[in-house]
Protein backbone atom coordinates (compact mmCIF):
# COMPACT_ATOMS: atom_id res chain seq x y z
CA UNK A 1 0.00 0.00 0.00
CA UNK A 2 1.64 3.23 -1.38
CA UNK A 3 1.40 6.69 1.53
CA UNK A 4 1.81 9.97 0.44
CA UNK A 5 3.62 12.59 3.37
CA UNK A 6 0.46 15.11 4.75
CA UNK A 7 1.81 18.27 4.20
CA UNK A 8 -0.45 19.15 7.45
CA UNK A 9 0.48 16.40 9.90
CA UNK A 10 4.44 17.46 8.82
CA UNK A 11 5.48 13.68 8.01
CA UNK A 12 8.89 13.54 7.09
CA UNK A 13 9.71 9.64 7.50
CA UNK A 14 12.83 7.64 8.23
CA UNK A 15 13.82 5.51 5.77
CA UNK A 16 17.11 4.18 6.84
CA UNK A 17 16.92 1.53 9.09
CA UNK A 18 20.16 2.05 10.20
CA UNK A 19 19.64 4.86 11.92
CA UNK A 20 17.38 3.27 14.12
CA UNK A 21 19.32 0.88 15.34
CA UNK A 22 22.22 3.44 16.20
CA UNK A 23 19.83 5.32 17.80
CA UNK A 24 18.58 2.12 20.21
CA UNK A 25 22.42 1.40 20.98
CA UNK A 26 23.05 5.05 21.70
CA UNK A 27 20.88 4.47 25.04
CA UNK A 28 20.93 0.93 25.47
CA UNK A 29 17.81 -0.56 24.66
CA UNK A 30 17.05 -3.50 26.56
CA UNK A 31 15.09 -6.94 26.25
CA UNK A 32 12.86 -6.01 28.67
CA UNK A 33 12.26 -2.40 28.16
CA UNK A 34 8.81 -1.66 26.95
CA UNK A 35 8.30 0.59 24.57
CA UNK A 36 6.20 3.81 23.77
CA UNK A 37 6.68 5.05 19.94
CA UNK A 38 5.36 8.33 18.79
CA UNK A 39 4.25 8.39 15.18
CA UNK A 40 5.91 5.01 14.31
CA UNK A 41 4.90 6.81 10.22
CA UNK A 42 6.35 3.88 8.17
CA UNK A 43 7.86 1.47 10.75
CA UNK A 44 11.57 2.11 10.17
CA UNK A 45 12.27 2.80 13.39
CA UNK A 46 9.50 0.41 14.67
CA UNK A 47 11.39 -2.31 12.99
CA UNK A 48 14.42 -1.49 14.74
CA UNK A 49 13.05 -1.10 18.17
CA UNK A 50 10.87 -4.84 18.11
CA UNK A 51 14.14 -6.16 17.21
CA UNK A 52 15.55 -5.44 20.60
CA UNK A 53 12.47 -4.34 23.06
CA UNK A 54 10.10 -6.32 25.03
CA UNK A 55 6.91 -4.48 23.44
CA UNK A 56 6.31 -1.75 21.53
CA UNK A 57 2.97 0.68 21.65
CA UNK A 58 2.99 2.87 18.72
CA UNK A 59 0.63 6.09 18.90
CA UNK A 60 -0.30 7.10 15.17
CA UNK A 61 -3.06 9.63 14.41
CA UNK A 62 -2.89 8.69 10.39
CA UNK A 63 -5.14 6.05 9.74
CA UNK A 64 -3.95 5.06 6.42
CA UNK A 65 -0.31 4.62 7.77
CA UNK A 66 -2.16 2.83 10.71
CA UNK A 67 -3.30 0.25 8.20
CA UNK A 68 0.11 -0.13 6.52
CA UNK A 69 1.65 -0.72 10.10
CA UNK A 70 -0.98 -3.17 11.09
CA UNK A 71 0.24 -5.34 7.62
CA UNK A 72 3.61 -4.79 7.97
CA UNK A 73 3.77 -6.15 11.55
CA UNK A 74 0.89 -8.65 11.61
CA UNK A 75 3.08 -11.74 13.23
CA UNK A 76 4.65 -8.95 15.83
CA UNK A 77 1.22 -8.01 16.65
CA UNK A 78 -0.37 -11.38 16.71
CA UNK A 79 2.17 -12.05 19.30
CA UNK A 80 1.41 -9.48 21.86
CA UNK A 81 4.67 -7.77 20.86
CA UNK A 82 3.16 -4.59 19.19
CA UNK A 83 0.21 -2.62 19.55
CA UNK A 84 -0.70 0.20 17.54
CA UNK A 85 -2.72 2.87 19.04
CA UNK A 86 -4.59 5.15 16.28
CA UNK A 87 -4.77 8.75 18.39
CA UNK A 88 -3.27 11.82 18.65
CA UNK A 89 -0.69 11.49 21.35
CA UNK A 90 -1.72 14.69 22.38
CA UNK A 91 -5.05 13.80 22.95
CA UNK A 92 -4.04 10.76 24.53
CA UNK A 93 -3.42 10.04 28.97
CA UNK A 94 -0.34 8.03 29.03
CA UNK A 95 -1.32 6.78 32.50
CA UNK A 96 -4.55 5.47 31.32
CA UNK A 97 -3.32 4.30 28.21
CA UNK A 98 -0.52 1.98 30.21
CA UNK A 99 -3.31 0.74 32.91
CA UNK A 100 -5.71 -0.52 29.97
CA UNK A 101 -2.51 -2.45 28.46
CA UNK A 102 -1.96 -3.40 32.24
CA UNK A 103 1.78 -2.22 32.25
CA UNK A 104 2.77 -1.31 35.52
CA UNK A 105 6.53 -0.12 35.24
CA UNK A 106 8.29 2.69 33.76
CA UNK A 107 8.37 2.72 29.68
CA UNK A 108 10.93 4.61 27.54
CA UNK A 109 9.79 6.81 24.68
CA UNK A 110 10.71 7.21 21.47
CA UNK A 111 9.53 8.79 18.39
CA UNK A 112 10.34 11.31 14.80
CA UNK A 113 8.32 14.00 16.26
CA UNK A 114 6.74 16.18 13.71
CA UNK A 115 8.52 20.01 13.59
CA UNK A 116 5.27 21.60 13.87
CA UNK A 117 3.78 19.82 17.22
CA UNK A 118 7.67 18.84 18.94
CA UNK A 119 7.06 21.56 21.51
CA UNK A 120 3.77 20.75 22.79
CA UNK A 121 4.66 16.77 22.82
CA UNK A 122 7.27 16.82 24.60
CA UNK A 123 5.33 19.45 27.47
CA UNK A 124 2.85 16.63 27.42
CA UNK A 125 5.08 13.71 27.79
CA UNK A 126 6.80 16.42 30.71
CA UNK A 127 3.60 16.14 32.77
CA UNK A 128 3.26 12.13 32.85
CA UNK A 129 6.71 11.65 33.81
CA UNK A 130 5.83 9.36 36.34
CA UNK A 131 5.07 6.70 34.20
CA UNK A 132 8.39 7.43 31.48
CA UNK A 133 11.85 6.19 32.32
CA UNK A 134 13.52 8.69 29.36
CA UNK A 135 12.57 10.17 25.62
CA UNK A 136 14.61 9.87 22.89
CA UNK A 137 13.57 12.22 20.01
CA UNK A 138 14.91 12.95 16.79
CA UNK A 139 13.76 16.57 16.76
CA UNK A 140 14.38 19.30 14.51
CA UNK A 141 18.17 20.58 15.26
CA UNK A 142 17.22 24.08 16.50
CA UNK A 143 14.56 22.87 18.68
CA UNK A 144 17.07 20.83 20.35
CA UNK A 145 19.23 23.57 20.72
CA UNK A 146 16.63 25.40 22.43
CA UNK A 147 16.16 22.69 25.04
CA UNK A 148 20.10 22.63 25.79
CA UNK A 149 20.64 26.24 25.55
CA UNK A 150 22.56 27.04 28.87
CA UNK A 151 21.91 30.30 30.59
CA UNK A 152 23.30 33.16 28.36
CA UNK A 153 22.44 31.73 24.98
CA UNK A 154 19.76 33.61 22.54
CA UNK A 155 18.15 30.40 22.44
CA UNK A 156 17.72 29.74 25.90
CA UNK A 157 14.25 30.12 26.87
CA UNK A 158 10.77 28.64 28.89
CA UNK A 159 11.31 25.14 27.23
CA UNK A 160 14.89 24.98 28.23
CA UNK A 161 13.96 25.88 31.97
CA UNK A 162 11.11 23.00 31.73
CA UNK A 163 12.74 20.37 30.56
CA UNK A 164 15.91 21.09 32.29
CA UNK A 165 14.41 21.53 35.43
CA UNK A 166 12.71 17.87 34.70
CA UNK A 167 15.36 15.96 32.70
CA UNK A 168 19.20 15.31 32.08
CA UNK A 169 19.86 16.11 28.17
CA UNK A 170 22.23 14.82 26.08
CA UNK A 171 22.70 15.41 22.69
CA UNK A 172 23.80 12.13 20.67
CA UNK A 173 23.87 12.80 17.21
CA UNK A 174 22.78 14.51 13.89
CA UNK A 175 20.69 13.37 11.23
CA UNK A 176 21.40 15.09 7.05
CA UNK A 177 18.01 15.20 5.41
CA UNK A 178 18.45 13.13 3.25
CA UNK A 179 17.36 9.94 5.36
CA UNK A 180 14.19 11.41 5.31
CA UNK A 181 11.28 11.25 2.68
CA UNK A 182 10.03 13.59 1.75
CA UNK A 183 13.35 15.18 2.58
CA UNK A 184 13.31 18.40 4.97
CA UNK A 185 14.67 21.37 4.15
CA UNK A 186 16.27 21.25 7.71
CA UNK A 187 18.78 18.76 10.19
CA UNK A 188 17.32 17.22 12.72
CA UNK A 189 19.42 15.96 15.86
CA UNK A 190 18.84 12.76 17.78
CA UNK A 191 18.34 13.92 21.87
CA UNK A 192 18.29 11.72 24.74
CA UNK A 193 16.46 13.17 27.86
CA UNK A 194 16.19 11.46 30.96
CA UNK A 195 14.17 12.12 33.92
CA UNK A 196 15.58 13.02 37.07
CA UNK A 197 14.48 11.53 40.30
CA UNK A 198 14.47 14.89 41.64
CA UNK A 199 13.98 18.20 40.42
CA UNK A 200 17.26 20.15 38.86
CA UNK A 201 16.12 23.01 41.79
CA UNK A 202 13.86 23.15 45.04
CA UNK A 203 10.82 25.27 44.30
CA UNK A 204 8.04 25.89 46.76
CA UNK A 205 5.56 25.88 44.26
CA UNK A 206 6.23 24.40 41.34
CA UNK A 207 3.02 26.14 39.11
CA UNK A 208 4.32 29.33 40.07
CA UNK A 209 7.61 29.17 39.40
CA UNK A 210 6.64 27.98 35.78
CA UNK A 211 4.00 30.91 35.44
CA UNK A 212 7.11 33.32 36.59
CA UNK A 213 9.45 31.80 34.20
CA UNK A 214 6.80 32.18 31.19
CA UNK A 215 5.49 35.65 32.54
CA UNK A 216 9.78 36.87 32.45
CA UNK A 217 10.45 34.78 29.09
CA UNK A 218 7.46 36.98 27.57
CA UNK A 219 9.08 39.75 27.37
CA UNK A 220 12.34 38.54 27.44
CA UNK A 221 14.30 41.66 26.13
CA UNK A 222 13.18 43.78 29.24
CA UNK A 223 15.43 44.02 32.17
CA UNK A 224 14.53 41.31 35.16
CA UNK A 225 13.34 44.53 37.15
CA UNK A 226 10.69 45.92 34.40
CA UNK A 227 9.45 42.48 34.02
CA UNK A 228 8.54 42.40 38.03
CA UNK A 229 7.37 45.80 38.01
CA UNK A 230 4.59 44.39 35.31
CA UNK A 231 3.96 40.73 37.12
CA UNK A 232 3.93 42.37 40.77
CA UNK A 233 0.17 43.06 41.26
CA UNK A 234 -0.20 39.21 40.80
CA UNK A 235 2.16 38.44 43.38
CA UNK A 236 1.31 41.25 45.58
CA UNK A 237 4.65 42.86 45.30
CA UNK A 238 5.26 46.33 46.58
CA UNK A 239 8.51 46.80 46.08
CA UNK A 240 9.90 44.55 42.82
CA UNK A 241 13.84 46.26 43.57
CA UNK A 242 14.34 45.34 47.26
CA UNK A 243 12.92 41.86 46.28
CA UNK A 244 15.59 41.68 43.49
CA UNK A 245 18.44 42.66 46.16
CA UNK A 246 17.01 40.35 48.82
CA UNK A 247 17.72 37.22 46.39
CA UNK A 248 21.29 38.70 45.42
CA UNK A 249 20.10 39.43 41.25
CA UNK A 250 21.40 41.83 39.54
CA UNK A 251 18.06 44.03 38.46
CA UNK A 252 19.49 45.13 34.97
CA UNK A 253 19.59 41.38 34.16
CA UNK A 254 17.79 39.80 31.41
CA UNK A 255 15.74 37.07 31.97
CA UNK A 256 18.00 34.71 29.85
CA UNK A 257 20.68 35.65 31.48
CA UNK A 258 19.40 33.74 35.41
CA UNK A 259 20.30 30.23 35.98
CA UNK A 260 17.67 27.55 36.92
CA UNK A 261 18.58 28.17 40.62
CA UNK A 262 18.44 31.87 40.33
CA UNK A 263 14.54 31.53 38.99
CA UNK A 264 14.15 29.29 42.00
CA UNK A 265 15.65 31.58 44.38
CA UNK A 266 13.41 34.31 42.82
CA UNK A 267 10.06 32.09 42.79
CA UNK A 268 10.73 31.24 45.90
CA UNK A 269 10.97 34.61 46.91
CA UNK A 270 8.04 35.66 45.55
CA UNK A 271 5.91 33.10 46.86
CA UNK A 272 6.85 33.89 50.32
CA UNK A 273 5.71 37.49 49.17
CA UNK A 274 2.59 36.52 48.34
CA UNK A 275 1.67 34.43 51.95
CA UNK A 276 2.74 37.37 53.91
CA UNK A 277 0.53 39.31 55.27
């Protein structure tokens, strides 16, 4: 059965196999590791990963590559070793999904995530991390720059401070377009992140030190004290400066400039702001 890309889903498959299976012995795949794929498109990686996991759940939202998946790895799935799940993974509770195929311990994801949605998955994959062991993406190459940016860089940014703050990164390698079809006109770079079994820095409340982060990262180009001065009211600031010098930050700072443990020291701050009286 032939598949032509959707332009609007931003398909871009693997076709070398080979790439697959350096990928899988880049983290050391395992015979019992079970397996989460995201948009398993054509099956090359698929291929590679039922040669070495336990089981494999793919997540596909296109139903006609569904079909070609479900021929292509008939025996696989007759044998309890794959199952294809036809949803959008964004759409879809990972907890739930791993209760109804009554898997109790941790999986490891994988997946060619799509340019266009590579953000929001991996936000959503962030916030069921209780269930995932690691992710390994191939991801377009600037988006994975963004992620690694250290404190300083143009790209650093919210995402970087997220998944940071939730995972150890490593970048293992990069991909040339042309193992793609249809071919990008862009590099995409394997990552490896793996969750820590602690945060990278102790918050006192976690959905506010995100909300800071995103409020500063908003207008990032504004000093660290004229981006208080406009989030204060929420926190019941009165005096945005003296906060600043209390938690030892320079106030002419930009907000790309502050380390993950400088936006904790400031969160922190700020939360003890708001429960005083």
């Amino acid at each position: 059965m032939r598949h032509r890309a959707k332009k609007r889903l931003s398909q871009h498959f693997l076709v070398d196999g080979n790439i697959g299976r350096r990928l899988i012995r880049s983290v050391g795949l395992s015979l019992e590791d079970i397996i989460l794929e995201i948009g398993p498109g054509r099956g090359a990686l698929t291929k590679a990963l039922l040669e070495t996991a336990h089981r494999v759940l793919g997540v596909e939202v296109d139903e006609e590559l569904a079909d070609i998946l479900q021929a292509k790895f008939s025996e696989e799935t007759d044998a309890g070793k794959f199952t294809l799940i036809v949803k959008d993974i964004l759409k879809t509770d990972i907890a739930e999904l791993l209760e109804d195929q009554g898997i109790e311990e941790k999986i490891r994801v994988f997946g060619n995530l799509p340019y266009n949605i590579a953000t929001a998955v991996i936000q959503h994959l962030i916030q069921c991390r209780d269930r995932i062991k690691d992710m390994t993406f191939m991801l377009q190459r600037e988006v994975v720059d963004r992620i690694l940016s250290p404190p300083g860089s143009k790209r650093y940014g919210y995402l970087s401070v997220v998944v940071q703050y939730h995972c150890e990164g490593k970048r293992l390698f990069t991909l040339p377009p042309g193992v793609f079809r249809p071919i990008p006109k862009v590099y995409s770079t394997v990552v490896h992140l793996k969750f820590r079994e602690q945060p990278a820095v102790e918050v006192v409340n976690e959905r506010r030190f995100f909300e800071l982060v995103s409020a500063l990262f908003a207008e990032r180009r504004k000093t660290l004290l004229n981006n208080l001065k406009r989030v204060a009211p929420r926190y019941r600031v009165n005096d945005p400066e003296r906060m600043l010098a209390d938690t030892g930050i320079d106030p002419l700072r930009r907000p790309e400039m502050l380390s993950l443990a400088e936006f904790a020291r400031l969160a922190n701050r700020l939360a003890a702001s708001a429960s005083e009286p």
